[in-house]
C-alpha atoms as a PDB file:
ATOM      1  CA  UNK A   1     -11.517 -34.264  37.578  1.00  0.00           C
ATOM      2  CA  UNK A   2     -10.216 -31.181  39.047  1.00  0.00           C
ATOM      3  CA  UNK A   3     -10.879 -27.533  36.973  1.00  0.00           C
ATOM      4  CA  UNK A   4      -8.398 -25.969  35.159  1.00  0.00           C
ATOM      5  CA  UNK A   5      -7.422 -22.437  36.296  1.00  0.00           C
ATOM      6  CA  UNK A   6      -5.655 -19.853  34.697  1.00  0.00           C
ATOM      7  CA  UNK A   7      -2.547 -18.010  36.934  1.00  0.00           C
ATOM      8  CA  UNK A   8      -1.116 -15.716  34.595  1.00  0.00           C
ATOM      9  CA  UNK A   9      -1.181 -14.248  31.129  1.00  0.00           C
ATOM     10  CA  UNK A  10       2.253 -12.389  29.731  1.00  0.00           C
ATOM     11  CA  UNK A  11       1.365 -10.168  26.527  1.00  0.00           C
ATOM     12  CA  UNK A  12       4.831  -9.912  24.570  1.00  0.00           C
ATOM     13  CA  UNK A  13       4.683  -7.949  21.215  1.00  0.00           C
ATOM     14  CA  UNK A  14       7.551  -8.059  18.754  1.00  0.00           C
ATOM     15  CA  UNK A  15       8.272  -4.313  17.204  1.00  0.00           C
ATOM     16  CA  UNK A  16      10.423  -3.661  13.702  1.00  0.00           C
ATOM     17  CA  UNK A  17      10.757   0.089  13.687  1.00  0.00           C
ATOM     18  CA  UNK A  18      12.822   2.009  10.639  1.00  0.00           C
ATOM     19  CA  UNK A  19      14.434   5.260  11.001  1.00  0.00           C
ATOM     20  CA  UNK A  20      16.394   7.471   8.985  1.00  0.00           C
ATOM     21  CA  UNK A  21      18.925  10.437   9.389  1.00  0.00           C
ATOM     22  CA  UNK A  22      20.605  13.156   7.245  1.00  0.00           C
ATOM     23  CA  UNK A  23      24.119  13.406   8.562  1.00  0.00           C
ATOM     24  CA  UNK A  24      25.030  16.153   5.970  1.00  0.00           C
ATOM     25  CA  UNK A  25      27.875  14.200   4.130  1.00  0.00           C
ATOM     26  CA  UNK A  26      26.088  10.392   4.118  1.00  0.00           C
ATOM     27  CA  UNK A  27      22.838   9.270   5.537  1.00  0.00           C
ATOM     28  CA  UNK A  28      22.153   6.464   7.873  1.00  0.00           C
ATOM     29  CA  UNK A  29      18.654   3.858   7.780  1.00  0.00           C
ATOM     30  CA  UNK A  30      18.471   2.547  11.428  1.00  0.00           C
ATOM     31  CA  UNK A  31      16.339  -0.832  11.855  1.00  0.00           C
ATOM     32  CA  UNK A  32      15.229  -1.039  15.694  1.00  0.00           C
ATOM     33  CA  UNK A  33      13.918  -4.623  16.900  1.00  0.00           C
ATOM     34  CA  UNK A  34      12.399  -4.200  20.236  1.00  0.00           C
ATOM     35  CA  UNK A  35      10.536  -6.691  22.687  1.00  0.00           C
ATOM     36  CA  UNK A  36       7.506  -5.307  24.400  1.00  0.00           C
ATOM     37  CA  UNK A  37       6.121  -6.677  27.394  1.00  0.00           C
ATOM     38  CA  UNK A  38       2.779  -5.759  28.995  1.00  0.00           C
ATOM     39  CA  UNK A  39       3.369  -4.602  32.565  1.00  0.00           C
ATOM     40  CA  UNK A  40       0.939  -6.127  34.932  1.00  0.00           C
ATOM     41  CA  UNK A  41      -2.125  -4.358  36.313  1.00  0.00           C
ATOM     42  CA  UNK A  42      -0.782  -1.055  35.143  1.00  0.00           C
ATOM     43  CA  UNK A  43      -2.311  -0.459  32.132  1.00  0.00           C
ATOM     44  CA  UNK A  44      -1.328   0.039  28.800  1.00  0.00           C
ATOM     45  CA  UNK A  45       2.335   0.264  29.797  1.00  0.00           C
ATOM     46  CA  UNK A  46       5.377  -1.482  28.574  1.00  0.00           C
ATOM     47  CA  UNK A  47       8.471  -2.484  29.413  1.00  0.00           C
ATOM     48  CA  UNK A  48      11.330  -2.290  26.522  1.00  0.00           C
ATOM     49  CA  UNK A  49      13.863  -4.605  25.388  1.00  0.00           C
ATOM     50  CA  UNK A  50      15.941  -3.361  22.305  1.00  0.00           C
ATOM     51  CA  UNK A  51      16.827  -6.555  20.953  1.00  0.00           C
ATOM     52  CA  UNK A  52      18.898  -5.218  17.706  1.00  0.00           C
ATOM     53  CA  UNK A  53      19.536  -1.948  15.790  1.00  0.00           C
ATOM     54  CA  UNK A  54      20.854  -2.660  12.573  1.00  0.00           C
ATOM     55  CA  UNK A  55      22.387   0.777  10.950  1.00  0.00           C
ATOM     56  CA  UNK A  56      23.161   1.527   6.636  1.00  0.00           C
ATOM     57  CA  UNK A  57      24.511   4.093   5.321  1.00  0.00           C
ATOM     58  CA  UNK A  58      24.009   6.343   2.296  1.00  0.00           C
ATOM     59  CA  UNK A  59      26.045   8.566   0.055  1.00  0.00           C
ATOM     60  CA  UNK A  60      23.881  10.645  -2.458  1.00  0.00           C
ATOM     61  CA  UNK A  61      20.508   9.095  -1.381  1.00  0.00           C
ATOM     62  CA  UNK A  62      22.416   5.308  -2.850  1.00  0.00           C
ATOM     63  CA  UNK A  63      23.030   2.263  -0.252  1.00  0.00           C
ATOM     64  CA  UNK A  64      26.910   1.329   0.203  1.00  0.00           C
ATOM     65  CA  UNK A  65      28.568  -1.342   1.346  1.00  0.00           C
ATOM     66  CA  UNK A  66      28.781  -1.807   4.903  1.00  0.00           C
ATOM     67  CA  UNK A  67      32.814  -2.377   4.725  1.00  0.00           C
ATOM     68  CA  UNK A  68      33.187   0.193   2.090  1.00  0.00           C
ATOM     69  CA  UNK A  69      31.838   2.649   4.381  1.00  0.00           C
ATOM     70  CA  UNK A  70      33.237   1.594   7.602  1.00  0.00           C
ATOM     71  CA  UNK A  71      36.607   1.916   5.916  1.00  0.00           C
ATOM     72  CA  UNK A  72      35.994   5.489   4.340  1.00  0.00           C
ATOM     73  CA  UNK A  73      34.904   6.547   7.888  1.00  0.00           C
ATOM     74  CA  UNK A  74      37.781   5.360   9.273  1.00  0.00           C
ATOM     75  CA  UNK A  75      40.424   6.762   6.569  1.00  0.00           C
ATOM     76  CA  UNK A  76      38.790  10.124   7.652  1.00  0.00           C
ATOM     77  CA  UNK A  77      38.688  10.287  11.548  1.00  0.00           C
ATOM     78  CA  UNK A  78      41.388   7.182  12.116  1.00  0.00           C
ATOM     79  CA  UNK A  79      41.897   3.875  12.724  1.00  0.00           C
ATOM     80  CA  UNK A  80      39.441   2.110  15.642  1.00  0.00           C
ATOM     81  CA  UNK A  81      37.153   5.272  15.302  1.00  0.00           C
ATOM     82  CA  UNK A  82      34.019   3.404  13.318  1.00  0.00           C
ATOM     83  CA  UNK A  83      33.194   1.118  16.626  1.00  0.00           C
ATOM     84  CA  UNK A  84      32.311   4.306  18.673  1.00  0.00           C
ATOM     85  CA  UNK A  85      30.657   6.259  16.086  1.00  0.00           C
ATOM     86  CA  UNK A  86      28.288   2.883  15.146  1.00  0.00           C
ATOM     87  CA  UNK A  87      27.597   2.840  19.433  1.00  0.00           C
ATOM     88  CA  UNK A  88      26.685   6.429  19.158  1.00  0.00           C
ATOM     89  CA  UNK A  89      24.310   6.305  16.205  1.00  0.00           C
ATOM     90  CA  UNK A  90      22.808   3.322  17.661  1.00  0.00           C
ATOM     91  CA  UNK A  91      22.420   5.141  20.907  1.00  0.00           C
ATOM     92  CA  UNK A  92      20.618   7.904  19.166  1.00  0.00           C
ATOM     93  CA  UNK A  93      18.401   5.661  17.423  1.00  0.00           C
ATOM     94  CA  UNK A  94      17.650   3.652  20.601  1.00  0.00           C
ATOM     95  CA  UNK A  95      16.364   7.169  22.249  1.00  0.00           C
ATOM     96  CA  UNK A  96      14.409   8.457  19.166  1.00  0.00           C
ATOM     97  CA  UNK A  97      12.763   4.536  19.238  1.00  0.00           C
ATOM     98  CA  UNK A  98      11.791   5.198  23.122  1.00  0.00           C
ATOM     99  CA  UNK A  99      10.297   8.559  22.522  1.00  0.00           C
ATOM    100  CA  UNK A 100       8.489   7.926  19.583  1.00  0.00           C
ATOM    101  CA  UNK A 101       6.506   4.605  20.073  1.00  0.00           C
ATOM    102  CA  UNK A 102       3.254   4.477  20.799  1.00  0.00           C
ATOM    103  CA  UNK A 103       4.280   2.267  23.231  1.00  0.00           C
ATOM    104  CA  UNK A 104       4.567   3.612  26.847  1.00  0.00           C
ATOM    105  CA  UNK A 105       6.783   3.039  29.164  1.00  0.00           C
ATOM    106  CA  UNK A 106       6.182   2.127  32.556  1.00  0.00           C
END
């Protein structure tokens, strides 16, 4: 019987993190779902995947609709303008994610 021996280990960590931002007018609650994987023989560094970043938004510190909102946004800056702002926002809350986990990068 030959011995089993062990080749490789991969360390993967799921991450939920929840931000928030005062935009003056409305507020926004950003959900970030990241992937973490342990990079090998370096340490305690990781390498990122942003998986999802779910935004809601606020008006007066209450949750709205999704739809409600994206049409209110878009009666005030135009038609086709919500898609950009939402890629912005999530941007934004991609970055803060990055600087603030514990997390390293590589």
């Amino acid at each position: 019987m030959s011995k089993i021996k062990k080749v490789d280990e991969v360390t993967d960590l799921s991450v939920y993190t929840r931000f928030t931002k005062d935009e003056g007018m409305f507020q926004i609650e950003a959900s970030v779902y990241s992937m973490l994987t342990a990079v090998p023989g370096v340490g305690n560094k990781y390498d990122h995947d942003i998986t999802e970043i779910e935004l809601g938004f606020l008006i007066n510190g209450k949750k709205v609709q999704y739809n409600g909102f994206k049409a209110l946004y878009e009666q005030l800056y135009g038609k086709d303008t919500f898609g950009n702002f939402y890629s912005k926002k999530c941007d934004e809350f991609a970055a803060a994610y990055l600087k603030t986990t514990p997390y390293k990068t590589k």
